[in-house]
Protein backbone atom coordinates (compact mmCIF):
# COMPACT_ATOMS: atom_id res chain seq x y z
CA UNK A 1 71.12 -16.64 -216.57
CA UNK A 2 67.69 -16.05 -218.39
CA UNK A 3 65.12 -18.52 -218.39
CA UNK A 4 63.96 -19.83 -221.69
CA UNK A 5 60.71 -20.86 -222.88
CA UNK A 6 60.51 -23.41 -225.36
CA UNK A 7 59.27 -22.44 -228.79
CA UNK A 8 55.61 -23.31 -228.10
CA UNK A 9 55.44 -20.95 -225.22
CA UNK A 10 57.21 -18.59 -226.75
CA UNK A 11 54.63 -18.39 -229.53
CA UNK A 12 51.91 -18.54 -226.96
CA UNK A 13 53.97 -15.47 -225.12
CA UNK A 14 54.21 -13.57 -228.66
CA UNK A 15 50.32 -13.83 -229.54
CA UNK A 16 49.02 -12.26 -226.11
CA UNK A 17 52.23 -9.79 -226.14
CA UNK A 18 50.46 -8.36 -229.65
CA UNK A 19 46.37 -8.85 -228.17
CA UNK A 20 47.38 -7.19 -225.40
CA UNK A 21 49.33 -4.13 -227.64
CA UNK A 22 46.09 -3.84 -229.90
CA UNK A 23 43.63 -2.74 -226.89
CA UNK A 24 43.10 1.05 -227.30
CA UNK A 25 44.35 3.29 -224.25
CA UNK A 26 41.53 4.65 -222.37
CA UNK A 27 40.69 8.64 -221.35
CA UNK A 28 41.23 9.69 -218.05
CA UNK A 29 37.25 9.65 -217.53
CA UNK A 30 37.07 6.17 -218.94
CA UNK A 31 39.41 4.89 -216.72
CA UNK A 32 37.98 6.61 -213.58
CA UNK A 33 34.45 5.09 -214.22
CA UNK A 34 36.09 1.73 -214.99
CA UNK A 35 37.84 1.72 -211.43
CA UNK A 36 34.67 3.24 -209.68
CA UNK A 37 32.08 0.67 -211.37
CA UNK A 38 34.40 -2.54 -210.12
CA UNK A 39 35.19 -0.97 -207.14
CA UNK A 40 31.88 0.31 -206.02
CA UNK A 41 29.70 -2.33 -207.89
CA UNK A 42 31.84 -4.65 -208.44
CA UNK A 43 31.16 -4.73 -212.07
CA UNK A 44 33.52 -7.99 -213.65
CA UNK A 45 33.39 -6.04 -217.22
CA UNK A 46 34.37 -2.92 -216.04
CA UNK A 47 37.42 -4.85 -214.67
CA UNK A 48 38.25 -6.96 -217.91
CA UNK A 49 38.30 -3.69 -219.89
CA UNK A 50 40.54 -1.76 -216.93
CA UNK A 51 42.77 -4.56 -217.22
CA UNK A 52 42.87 -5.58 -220.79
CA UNK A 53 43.91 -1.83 -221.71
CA UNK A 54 46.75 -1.42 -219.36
CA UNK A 55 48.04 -5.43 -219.54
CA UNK A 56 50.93 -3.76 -221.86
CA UNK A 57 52.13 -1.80 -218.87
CA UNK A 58 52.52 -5.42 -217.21
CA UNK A 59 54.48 -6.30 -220.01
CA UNK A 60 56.40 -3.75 -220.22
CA UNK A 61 56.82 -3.79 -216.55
CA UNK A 62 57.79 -7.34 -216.88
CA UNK A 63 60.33 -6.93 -219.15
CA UNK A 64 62.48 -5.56 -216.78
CA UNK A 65 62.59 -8.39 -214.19
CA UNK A 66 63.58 -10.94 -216.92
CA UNK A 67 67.56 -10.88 -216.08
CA UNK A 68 66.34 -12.96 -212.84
CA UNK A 69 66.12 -16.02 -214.98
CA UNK A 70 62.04 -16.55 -213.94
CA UNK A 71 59.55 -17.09 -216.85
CA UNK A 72 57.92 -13.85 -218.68
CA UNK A 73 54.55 -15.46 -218.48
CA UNK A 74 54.31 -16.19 -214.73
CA UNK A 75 56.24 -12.50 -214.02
CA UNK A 76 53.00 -11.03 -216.67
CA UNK A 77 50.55 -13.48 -214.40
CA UNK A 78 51.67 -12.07 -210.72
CA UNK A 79 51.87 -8.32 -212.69
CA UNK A 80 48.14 -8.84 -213.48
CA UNK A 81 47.37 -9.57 -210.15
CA UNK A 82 49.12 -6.53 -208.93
CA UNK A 83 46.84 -4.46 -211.85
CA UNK A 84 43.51 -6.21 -210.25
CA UNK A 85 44.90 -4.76 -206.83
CA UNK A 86 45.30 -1.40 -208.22
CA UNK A 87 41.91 -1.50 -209.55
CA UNK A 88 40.07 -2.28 -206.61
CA UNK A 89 42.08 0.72 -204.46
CA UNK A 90 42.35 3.11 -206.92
CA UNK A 91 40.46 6.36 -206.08
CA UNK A 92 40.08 9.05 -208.88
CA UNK A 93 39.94 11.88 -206.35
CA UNK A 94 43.77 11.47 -205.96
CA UNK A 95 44.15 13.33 -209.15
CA UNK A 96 46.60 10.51 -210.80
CA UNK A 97 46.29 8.26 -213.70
CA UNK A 98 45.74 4.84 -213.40
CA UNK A 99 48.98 3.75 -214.97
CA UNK A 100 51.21 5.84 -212.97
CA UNK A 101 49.02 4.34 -209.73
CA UNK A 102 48.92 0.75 -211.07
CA UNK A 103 52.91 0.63 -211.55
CA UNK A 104 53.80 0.63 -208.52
CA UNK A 105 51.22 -2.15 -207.71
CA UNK A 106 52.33 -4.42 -210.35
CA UNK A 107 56.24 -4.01 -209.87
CA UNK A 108 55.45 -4.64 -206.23
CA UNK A 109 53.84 -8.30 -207.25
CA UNK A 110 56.50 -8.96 -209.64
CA UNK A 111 58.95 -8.02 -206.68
CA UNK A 112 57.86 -10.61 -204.32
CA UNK A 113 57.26 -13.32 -206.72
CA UNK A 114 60.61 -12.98 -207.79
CA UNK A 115 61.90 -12.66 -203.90
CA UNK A 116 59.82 -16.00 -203.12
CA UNK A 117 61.39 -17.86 -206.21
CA UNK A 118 64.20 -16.79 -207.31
CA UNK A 119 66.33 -19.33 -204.63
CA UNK A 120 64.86 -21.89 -202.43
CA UNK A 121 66.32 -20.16 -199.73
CA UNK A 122 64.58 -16.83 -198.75
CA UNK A 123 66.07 -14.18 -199.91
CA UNK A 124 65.19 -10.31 -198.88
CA UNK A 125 63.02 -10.30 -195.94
CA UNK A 126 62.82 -6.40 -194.94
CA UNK A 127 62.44 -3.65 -197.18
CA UNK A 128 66.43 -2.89 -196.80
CA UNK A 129 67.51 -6.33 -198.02
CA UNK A 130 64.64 -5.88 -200.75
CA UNK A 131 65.85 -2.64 -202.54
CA UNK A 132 69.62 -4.26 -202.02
CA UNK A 133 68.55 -7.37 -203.84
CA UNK A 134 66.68 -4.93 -206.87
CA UNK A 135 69.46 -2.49 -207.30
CA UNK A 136 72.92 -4.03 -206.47
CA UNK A 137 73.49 -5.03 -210.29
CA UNK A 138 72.09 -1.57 -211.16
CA UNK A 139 74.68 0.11 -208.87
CA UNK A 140 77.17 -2.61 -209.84
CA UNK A 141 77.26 -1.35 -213.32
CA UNK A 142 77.30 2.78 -211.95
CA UNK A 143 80.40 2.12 -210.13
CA UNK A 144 81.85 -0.07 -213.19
CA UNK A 145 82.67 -3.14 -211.02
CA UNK A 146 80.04 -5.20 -212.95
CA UNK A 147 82.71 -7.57 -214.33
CA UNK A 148 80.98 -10.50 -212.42
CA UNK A 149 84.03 -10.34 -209.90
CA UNK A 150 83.72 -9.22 -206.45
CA UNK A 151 83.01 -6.14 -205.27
CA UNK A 152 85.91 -3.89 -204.39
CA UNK A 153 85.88 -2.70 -200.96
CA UNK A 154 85.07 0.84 -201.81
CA UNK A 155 82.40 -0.26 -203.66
CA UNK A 156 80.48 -2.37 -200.82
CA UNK A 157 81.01 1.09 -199.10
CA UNK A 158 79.29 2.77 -201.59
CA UNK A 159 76.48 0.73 -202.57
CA UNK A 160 75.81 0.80 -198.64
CA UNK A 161 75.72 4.28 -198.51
CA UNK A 162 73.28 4.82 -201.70
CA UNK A 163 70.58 2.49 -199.86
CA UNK A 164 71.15 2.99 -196.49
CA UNK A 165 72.40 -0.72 -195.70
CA UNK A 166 74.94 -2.29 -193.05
CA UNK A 167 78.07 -3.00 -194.84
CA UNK A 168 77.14 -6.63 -193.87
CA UNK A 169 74.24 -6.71 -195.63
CA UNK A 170 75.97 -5.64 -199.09
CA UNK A 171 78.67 -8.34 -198.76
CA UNK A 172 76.10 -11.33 -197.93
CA UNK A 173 73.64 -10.22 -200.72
CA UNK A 174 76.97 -10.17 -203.00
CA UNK A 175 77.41 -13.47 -202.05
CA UNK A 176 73.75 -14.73 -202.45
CA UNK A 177 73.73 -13.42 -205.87
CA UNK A 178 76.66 -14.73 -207.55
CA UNK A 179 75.71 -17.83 -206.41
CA UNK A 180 72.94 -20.37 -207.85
CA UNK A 181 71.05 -23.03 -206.14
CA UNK A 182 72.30 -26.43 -206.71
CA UNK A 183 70.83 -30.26 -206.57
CA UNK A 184 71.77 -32.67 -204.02
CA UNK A 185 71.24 -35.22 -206.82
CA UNK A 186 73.85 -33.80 -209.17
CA UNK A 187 76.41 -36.21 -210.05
CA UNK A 188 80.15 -35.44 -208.91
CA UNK A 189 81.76 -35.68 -212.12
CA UNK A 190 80.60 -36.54 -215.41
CA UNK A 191 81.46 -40.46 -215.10
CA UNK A 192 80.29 -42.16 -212.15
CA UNK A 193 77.44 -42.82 -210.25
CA UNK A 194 78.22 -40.50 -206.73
CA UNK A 195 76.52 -36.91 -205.93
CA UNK A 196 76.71 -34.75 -203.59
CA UNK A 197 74.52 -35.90 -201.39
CA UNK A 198 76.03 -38.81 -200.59
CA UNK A 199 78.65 -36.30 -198.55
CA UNK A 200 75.73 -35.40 -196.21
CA UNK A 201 75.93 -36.43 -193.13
CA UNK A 202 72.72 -37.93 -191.25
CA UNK A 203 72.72 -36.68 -188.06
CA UNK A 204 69.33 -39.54 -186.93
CA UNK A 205 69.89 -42.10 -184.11
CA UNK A 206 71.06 -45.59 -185.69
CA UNK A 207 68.84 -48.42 -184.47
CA UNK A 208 70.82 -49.47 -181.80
CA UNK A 209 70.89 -45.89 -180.32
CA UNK A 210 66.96 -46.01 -180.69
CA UNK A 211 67.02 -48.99 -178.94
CA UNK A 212 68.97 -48.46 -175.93
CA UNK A 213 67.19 -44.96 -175.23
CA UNK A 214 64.18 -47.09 -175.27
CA UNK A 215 65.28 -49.22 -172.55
CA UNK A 216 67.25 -46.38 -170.87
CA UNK A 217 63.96 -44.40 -170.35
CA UNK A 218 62.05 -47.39 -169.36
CA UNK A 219 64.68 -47.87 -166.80
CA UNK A 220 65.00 -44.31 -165.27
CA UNK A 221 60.99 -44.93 -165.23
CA UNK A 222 61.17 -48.29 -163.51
CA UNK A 223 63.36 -46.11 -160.70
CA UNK A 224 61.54 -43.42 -160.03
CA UNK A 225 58.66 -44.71 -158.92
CA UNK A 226 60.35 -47.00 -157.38
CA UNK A 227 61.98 -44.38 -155.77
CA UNK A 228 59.20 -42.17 -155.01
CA UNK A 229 57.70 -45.00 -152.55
CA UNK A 230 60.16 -43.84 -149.97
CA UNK A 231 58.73 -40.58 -149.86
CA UNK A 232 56.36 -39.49 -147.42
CA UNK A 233 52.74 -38.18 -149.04
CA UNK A 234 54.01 -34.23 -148.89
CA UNK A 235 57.13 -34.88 -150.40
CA UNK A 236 55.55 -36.76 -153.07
CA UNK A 237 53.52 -34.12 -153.91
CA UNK A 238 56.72 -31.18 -153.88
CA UNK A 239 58.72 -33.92 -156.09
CA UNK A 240 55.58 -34.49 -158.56
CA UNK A 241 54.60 -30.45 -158.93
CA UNK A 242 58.12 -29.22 -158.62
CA UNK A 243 60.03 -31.50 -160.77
CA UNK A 244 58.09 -33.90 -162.73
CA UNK A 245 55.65 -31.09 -164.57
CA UNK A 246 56.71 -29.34 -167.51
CA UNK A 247 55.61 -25.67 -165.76
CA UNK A 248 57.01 -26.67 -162.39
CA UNK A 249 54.72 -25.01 -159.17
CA UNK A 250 57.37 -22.28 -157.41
CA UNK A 251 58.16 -22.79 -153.28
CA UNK A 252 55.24 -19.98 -152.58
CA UNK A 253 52.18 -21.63 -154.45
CA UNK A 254 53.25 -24.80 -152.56
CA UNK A 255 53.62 -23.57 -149.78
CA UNK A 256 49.98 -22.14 -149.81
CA UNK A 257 48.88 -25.63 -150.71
CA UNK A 258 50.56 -27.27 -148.07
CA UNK A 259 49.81 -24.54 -145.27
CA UNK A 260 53.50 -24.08 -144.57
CA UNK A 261 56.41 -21.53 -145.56
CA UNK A 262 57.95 -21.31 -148.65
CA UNK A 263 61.61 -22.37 -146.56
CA UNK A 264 59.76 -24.91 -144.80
CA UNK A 265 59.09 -26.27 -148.79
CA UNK A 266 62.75 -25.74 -149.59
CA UNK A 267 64.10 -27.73 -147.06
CA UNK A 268 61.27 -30.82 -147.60
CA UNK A 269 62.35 -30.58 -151.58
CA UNK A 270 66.04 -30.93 -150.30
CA UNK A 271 64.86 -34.08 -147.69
CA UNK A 272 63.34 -35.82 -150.38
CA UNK A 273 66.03 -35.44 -152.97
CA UNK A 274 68.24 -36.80 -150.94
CA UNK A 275 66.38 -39.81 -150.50
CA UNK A 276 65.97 -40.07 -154.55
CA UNK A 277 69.81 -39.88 -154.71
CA UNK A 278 70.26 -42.71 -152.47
CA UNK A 279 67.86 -44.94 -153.52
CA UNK A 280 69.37 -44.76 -157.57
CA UNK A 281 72.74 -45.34 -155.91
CA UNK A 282 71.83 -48.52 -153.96
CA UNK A 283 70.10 -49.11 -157.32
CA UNK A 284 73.75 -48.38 -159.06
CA UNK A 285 75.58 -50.92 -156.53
CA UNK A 286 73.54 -53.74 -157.08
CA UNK A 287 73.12 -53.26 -161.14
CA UNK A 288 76.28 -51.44 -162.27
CA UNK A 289 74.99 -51.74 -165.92
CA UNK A 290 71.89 -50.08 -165.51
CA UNK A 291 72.14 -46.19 -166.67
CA UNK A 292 71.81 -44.65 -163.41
CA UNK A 293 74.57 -41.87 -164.15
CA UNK A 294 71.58 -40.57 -166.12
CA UNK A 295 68.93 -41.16 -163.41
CA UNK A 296 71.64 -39.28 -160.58
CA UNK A 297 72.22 -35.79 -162.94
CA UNK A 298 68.12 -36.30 -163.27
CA UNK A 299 68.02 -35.79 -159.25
CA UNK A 300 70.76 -33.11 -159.10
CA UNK A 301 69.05 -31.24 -161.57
């Protein structure tokens, strides 16, 4: 559905629509020095008059976009950046006009302003998807299946073909655009006070869950170093580097350290888990609710 300005803005839109329609199209030679004096010198006036003259192609440019329910004035804003673009790259030796140049610049703006808010959720993120998004109605209405029904199969088939898309592609941007975004905060029904989201589920830790992870972790802590007083210095050390740092130190750089083999490490790792495991499950015997099931699949790790 169009968006709708309310009468003030629409009054606003009217007045620049004719200022912008009076301006007097410029000669090819008056529109090369315009581009080369803001380009070159970067001459502001030279600019205003480039732009001022050819703001009706933005309108008329923006015209076309206004089935994607967005407001004419910010699709005529973003087109006038895309014209102050053009400007500063446009080079007369190319042997175009301005306007034919500039078009593409401004419909490319309007493009990706729509793209960016036409749904909260991103919509059209290679070129592919883009020129799906752009011409699906268009090709809708060439294959007479725009009835605002699905898509027949044969033509997702051929709408796929004609841009070059996955089949998969077609069928999710059919999706995304017969549907519109909708509030979390809209009522339910007419009478009553629930919405929808009161149906979402919260997925955080209650309190009590917060709590005894708390005193879970500060438990495993308690144990470990408790744990990792039976070691001897070296094992310590291959415990500490090997499996209490988040970028663990491999058997070879430790055994460099250490001056001995990289098996000779293996087998001291091994000694010294073993000690770890049976010093959580004295631990275990003694305090039964303690949470040393979590502190045992630590070691095994």
């Amino acid at each position: 559905m169009a968006y709708r300005d309310d009468p003030e803005t629409q009054r606003a839109n009217l007045q620049f629509i004719r200022a912008a329609m009076r301006e007097p199209l410029l000669e090819r030679e008056v529109e090369y020095d315009y581009a080369r004096r803001w380009r070159e010198q970067g001459d502001e006036e030279a600019l205003h008059k480039l732009v001022r003259a050819y703001t009706r192609l933005v309108i008329s440019l923006a015209g076309r976009f206004r089935n994607y329910g967005l407001p004419m004035g910010d699709l005529v804003q973003e087109g006038n950046v895309g014209l102050m673009q053009a400007a500063a790259r446009f080079e007369a030796s190319r042997g175009v006009r301005f306007s034919t140049y500039a078009s593409w610049w401004i419909r490319s703006a309007m493009q990706d302003y729509i793209l960016r808010n036409w749904s909260i959720v991103r919509t059209g993120t290679t070129a592919a998807q883009k020129a799906l998004f752009f011409n699906l109605r268009r090709l809708r209405a060439r294959i007479s299946e725009d009835t605002g029904g699905q898509l027949s199969q044969e033509g997702r088939e051929f709408i796929a073909t004609e841009l070059n898309v996955p089949l998969a592609d077609v069928e999710t941007m059919e999706v995304r655009l017969g549907a519109s975004d909708q509030s979390l905060n809209a009522p339910l029904a007419e009478e009553g006070d629930g919405n929808w989201q009161d149906f979402l589920a919260d997925t955080r830790p209650t309190p009590e869950e917060v709590v005894t992870g708390l005193r879970d972790a500060e438990t495993r802590s308690r144990w470990l170093n408790e744990a990792l007083t039976e070691l001897s210095a070296r094992e310590q050390t291959i415990i500490r580097q090997r499996r209490l740092q988040e970028d663990g130190a491999t058997l070879e750089e430790l055994g460099r350290s250490l001056g001995v083999s990289k098996e000779r490490v293996r087998q001291l790792e091994q000694r010294a888990l073993e000690k770890l495991r049976s010093h959580i499950e004295r631990r275990i015997e003694h305090r039964p609710e303690e949470p040393g099931d979590l502190m045992v699949e630590m070691v095994d790790a």
